[in-house]
N, C-alpha and C. Protein backbone atom coordinates (compact mmCIF):
# COMPACT_ATOMS: atom_id res chain seq x y z
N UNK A 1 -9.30 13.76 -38.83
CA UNK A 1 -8.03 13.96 -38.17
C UNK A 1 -6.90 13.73 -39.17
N UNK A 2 -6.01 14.68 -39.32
CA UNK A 2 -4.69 14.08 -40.10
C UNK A 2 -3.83 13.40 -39.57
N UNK A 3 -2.86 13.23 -40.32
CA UNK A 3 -1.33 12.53 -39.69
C UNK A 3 -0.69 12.78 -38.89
N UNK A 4 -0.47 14.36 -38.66
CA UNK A 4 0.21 14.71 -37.56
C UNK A 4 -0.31 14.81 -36.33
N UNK A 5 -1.63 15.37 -36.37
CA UNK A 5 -2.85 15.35 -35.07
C UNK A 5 -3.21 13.67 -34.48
N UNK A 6 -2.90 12.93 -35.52
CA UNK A 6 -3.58 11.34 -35.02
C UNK A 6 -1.56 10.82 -34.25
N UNK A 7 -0.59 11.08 -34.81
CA UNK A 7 1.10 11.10 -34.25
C UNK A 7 0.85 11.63 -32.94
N UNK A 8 0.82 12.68 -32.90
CA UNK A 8 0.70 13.34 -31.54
C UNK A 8 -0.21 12.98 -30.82
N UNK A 9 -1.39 12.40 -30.90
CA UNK A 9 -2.43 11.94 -29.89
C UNK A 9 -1.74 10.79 -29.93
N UNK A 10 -1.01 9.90 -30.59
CA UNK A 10 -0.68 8.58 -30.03
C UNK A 10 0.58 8.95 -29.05
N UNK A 11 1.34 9.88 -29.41
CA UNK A 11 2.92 10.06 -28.89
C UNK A 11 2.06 10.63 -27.36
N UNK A 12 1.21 11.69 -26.87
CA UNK A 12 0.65 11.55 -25.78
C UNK A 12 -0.17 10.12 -25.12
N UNK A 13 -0.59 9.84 -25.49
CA UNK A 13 -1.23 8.24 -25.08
C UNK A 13 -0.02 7.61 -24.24
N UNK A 14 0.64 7.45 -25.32
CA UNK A 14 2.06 6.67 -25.21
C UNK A 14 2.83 6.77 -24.27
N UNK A 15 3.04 8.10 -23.90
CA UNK A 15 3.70 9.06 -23.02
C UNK A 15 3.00 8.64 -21.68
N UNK A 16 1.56 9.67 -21.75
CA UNK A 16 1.02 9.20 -20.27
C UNK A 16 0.90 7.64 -19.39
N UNK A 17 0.27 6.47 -20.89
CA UNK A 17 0.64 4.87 -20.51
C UNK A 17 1.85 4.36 -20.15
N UNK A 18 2.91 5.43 -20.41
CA UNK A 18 4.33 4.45 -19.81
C UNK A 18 4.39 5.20 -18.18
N UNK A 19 4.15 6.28 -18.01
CA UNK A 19 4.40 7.11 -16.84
C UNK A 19 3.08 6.14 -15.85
N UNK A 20 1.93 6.41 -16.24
CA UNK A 20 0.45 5.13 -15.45
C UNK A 20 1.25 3.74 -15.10
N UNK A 21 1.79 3.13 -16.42
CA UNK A 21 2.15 1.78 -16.25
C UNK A 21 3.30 1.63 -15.32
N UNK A 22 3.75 2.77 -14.99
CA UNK A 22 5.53 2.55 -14.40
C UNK A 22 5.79 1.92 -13.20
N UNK A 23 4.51 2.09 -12.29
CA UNK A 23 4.13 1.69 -10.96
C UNK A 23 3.40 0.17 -11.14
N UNK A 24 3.36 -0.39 -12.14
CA UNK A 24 2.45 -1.61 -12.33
C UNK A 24 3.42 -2.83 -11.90
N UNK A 25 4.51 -2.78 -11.93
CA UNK A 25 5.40 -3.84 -11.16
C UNK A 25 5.41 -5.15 -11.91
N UNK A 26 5.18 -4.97 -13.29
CA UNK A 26 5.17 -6.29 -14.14
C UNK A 26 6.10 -6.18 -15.46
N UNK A 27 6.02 -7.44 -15.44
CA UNK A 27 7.52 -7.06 -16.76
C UNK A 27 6.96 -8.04 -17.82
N UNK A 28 6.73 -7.57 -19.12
CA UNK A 28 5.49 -8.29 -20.14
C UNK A 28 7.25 -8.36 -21.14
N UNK A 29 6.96 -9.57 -21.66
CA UNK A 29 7.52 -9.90 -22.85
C UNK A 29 6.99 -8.98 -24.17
N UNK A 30 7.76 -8.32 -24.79
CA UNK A 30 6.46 -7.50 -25.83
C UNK A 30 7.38 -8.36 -27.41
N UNK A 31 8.01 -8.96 -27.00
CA UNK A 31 8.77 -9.41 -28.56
C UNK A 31 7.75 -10.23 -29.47
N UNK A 32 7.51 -9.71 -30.72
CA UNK A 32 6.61 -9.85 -31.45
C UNK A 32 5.04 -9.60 -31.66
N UNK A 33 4.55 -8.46 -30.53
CA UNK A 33 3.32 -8.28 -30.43
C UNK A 33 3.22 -6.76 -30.80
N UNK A 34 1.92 -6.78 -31.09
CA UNK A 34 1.60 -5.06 -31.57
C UNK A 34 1.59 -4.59 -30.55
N UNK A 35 2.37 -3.10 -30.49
CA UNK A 35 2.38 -2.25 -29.60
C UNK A 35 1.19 -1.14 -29.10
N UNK A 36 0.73 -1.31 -30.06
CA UNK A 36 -0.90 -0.16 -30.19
C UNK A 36 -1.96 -1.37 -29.44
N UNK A 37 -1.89 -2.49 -29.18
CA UNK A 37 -2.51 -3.64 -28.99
C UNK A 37 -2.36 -3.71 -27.67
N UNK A 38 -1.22 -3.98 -27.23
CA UNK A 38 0.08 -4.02 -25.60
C UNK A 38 -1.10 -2.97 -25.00
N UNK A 39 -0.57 -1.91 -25.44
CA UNK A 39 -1.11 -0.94 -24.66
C UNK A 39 -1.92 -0.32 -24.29
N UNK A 40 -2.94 -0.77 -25.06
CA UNK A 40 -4.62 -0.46 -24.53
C UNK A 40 -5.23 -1.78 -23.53
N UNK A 41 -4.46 -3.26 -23.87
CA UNK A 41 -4.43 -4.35 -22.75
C UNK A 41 -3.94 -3.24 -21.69
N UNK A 42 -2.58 -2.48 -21.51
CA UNK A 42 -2.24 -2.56 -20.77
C UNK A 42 -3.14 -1.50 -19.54
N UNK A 43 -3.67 -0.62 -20.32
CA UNK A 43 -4.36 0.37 -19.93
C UNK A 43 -5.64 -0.26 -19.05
N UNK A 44 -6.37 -1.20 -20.32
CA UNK A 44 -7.61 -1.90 -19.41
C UNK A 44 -7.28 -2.57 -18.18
N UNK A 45 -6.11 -3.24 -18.07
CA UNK A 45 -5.86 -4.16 -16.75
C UNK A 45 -5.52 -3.10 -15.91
N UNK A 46 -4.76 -1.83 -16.17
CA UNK A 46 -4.08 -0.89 -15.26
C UNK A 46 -5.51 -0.26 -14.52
N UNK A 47 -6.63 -0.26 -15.11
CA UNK A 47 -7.90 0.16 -14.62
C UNK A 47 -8.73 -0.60 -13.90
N UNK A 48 -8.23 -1.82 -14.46
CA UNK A 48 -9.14 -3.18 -13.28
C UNK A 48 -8.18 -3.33 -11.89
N UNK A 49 -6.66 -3.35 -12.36
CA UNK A 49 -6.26 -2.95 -11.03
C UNK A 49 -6.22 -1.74 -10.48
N UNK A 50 -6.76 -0.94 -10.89
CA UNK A 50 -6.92 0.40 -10.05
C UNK A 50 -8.45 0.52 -8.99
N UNK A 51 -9.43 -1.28 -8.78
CA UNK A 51 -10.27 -1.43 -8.57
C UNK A 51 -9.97 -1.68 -6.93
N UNK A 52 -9.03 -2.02 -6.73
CA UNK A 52 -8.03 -2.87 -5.64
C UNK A 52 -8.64 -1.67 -4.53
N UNK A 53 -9.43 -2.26 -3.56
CA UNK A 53 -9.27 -1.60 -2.22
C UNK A 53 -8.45 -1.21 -1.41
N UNK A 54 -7.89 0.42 -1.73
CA UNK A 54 -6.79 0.25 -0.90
C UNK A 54 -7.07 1.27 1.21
N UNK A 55 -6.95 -0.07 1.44
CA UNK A 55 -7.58 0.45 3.32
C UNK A 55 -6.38 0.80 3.54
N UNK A 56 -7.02 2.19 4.26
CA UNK A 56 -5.59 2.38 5.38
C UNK A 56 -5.96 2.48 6.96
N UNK A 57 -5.37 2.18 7.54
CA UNK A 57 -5.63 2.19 8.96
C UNK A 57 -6.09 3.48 9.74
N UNK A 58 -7.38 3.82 10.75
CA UNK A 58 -7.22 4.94 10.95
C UNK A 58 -7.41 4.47 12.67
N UNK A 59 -6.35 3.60 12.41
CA UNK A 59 -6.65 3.23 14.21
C UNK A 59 -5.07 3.40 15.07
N UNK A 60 -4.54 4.61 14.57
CA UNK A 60 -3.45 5.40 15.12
C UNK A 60 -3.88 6.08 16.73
N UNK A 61 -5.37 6.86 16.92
CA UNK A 61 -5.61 6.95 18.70
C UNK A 61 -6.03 5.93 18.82
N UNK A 62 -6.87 4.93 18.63
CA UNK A 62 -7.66 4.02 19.04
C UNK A 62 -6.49 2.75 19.61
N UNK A 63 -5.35 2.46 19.21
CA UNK A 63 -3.99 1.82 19.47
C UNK A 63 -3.41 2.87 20.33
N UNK A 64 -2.90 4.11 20.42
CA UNK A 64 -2.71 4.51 21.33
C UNK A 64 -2.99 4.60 22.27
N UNK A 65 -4.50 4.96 22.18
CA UNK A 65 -5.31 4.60 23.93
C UNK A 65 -4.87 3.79 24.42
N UNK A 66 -5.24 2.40 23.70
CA UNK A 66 -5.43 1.44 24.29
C UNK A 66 -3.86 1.08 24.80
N UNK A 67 -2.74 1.13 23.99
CA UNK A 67 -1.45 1.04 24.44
C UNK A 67 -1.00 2.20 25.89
N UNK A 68 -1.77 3.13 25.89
CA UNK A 68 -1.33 3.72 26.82
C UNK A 68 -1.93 3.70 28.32
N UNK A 69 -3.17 3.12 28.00
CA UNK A 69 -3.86 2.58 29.15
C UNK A 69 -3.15 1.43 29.90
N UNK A 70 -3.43 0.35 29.02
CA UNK A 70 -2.30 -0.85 29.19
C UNK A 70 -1.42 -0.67 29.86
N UNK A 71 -0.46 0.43 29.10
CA UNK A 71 0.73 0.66 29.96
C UNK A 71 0.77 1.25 31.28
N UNK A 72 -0.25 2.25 31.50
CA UNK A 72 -0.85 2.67 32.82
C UNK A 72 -0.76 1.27 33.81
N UNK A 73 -1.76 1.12 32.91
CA UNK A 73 -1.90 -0.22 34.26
C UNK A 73 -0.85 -1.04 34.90
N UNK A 74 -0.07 -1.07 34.03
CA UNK A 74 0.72 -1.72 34.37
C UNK A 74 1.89 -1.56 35.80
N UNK A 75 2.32 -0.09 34.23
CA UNK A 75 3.59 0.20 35.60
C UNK A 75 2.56 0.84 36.89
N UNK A 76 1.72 0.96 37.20
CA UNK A 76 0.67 1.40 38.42
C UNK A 76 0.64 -0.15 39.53
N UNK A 77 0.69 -0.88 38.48
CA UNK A 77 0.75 -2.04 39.38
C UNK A 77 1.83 -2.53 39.46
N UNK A 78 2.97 -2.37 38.91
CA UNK A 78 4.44 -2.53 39.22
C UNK A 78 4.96 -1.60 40.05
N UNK A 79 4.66 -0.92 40.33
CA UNK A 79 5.07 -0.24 40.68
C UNK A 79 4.79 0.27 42.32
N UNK A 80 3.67 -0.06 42.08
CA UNK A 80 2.96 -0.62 43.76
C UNK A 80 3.23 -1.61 44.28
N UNK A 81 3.64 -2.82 44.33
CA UNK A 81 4.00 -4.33 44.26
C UNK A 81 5.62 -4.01 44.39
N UNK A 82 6.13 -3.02 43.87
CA UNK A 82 7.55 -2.64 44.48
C UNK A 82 7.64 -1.90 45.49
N UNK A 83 6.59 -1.21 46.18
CA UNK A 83 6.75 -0.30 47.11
C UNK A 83 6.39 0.85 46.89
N UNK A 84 6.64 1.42 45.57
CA UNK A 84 6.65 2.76 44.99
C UNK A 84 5.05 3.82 44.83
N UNK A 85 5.42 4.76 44.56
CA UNK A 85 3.94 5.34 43.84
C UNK A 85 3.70 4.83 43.10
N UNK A 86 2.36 4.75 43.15
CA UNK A 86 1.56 4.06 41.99
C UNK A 86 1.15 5.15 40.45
N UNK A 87 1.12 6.20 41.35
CA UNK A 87 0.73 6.99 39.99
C UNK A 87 2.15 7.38 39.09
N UNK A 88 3.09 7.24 39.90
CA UNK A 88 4.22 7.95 39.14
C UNK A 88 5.00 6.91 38.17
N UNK A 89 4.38 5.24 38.75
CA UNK A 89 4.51 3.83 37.68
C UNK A 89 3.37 4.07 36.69
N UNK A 90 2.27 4.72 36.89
CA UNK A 90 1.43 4.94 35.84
C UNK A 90 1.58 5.65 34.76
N UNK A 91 2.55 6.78 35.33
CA UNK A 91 2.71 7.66 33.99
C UNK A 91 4.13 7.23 33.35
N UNK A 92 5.06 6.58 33.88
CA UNK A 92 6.25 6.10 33.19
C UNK A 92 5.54 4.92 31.97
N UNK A 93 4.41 4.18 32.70
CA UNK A 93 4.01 3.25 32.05
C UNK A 93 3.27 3.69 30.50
N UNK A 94 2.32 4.97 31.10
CA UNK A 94 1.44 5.15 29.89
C UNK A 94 2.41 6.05 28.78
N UNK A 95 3.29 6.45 29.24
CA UNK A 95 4.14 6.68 28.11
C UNK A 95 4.82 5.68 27.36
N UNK A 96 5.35 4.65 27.85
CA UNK A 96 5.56 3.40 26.91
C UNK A 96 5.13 2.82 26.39
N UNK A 97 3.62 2.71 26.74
CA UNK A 97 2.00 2.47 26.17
C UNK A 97 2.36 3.96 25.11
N UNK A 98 2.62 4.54 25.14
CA UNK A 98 1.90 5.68 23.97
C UNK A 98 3.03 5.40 22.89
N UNK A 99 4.14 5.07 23.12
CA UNK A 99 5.34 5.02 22.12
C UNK A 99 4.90 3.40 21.19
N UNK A 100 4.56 2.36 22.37
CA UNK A 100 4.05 1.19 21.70
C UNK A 100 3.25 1.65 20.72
N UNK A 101 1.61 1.88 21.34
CA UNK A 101 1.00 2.22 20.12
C UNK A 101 1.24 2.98 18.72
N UNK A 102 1.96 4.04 19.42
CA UNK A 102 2.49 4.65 17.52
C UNK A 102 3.43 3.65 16.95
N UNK A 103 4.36 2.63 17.42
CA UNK A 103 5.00 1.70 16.62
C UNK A 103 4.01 1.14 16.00
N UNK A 104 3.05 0.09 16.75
CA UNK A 104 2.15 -0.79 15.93
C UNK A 104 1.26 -0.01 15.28
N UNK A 105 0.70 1.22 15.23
CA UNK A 105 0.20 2.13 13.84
C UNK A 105 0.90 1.90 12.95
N UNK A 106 2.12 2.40 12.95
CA UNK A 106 3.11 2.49 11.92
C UNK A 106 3.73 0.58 10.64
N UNK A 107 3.54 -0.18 11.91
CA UNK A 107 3.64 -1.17 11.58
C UNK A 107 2.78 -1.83 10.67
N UNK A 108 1.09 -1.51 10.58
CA UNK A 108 -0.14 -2.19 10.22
C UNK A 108 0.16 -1.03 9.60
N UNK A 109 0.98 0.00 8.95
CA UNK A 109 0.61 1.02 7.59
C UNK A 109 1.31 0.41 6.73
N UNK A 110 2.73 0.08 7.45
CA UNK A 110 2.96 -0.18 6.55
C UNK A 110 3.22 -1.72 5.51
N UNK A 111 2.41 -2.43 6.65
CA UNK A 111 1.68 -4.05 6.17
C UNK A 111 0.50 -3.75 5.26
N UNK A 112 -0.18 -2.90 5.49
CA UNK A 112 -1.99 -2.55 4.53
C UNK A 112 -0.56 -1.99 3.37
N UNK A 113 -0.10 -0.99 3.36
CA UNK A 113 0.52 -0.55 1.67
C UNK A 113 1.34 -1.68 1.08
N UNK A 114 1.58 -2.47 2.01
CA UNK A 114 3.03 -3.82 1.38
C UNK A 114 1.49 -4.68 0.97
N UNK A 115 0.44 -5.18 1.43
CA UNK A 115 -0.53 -5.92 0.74
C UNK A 115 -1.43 -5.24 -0.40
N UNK A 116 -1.63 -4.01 -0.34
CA UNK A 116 -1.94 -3.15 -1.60
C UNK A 116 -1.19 -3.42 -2.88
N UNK A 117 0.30 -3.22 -2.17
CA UNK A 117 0.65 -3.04 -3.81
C UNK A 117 0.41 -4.66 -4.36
N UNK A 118 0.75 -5.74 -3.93
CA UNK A 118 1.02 -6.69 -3.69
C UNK A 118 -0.30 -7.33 -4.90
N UNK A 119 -1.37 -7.07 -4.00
CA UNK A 119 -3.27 -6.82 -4.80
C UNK A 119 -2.98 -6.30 -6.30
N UNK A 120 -2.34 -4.96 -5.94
CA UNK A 120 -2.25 -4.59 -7.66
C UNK A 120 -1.47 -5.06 -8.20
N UNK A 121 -0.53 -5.29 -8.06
CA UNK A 121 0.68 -6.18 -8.97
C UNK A 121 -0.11 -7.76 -9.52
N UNK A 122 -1.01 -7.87 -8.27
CA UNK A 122 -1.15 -9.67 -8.98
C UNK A 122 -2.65 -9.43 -9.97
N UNK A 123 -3.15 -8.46 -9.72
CA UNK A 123 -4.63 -8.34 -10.88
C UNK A 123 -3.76 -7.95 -11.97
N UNK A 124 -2.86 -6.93 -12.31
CA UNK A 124 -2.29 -6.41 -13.48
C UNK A 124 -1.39 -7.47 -14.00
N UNK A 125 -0.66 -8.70 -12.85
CA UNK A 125 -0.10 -9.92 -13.84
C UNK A 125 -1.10 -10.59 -14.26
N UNK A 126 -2.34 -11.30 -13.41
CA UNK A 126 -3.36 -12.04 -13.57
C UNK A 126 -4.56 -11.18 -15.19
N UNK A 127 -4.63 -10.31 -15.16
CA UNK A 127 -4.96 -9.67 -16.36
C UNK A 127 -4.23 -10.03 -17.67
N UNK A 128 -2.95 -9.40 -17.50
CA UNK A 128 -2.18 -9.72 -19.16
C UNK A 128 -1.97 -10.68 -19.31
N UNK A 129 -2.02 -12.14 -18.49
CA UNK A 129 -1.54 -13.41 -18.60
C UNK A 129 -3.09 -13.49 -19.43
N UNK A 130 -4.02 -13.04 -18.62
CA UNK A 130 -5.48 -13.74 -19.37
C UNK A 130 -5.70 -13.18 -20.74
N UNK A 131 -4.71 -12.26 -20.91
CA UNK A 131 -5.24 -11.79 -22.28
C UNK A 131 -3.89 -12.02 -23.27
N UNK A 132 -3.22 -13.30 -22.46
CA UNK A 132 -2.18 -13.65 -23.63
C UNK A 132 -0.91 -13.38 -23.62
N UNK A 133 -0.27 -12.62 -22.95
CA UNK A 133 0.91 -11.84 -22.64
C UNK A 133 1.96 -13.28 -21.94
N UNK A 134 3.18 -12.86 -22.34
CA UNK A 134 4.45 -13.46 -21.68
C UNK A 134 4.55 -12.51 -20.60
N UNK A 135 4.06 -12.46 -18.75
CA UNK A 135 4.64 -11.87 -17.50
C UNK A 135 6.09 -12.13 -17.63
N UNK A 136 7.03 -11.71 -17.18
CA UNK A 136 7.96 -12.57 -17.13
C UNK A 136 8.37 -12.91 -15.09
N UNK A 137 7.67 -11.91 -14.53
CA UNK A 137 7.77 -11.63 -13.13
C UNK A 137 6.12 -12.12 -12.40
């Protein structure tokens, strides 16, 4: 390989590791350390945290049902206990049951992605600390 072919494979490396690393949520002291060094650490930890289980919820009907049943029941029995139809408290109900459940979907998505990143941020600090690095975050 020559000089310019071995430049350009590093200036790509370089390139793609800052764009990979950009999402890593850590802020490394680099004053006085080799940079060709930094960044193959940084690469290996960016790969151990890329190990991180990330679950997502697929219990969007399974919360709806159940929120909209719930809610059935409910206004069916409020609604009887007031005098009223029962079925017509059932369906006011299971629609508030159906709006509940898509909130709490939405809620547990976006608690599983706030503990994801959370997972990767602390393996990619817990990594460069073990291999010597100033975190500063």
């Amino acid at each position: 390989m020559n000089m310019n072919t071995k430049t350009l494979l590093l200036s790509a490396t370089l390139l793609l590791s800052v764009s990979t690393f950009a999402n890593a949520n850590i802020i490394v002291d680099t004053k006085g350390i080799d940079t060709e060094k930094y960044h193959a650490d940084m690469y290996e930890c960016q790969q151990l945290s890329s190990q991180v289980d990330h679950q997502e919820t697929d219990s969007l009907g399974r919360d709806m049902l159940r929120s909209t049943t719930r809610g059935a029941l409910i206004g069916a029995a409020g609604s009887a206990i007031g005098g009223g139809s029962g079925s017509k408290g059932a369906k006011v109900g299971a629609g508030v049951g159906l709006i509940g459940g898509a909130l709490k979907h939405g809620r547990e998505r976006r608690n599983e992605e706030a503990n994801f990143e959370y997972q990767t941020d602390a393996v990619m600090h817990n990594c460069m600390v073990g291999r010597g690095y100033t975190v500063l975050n």
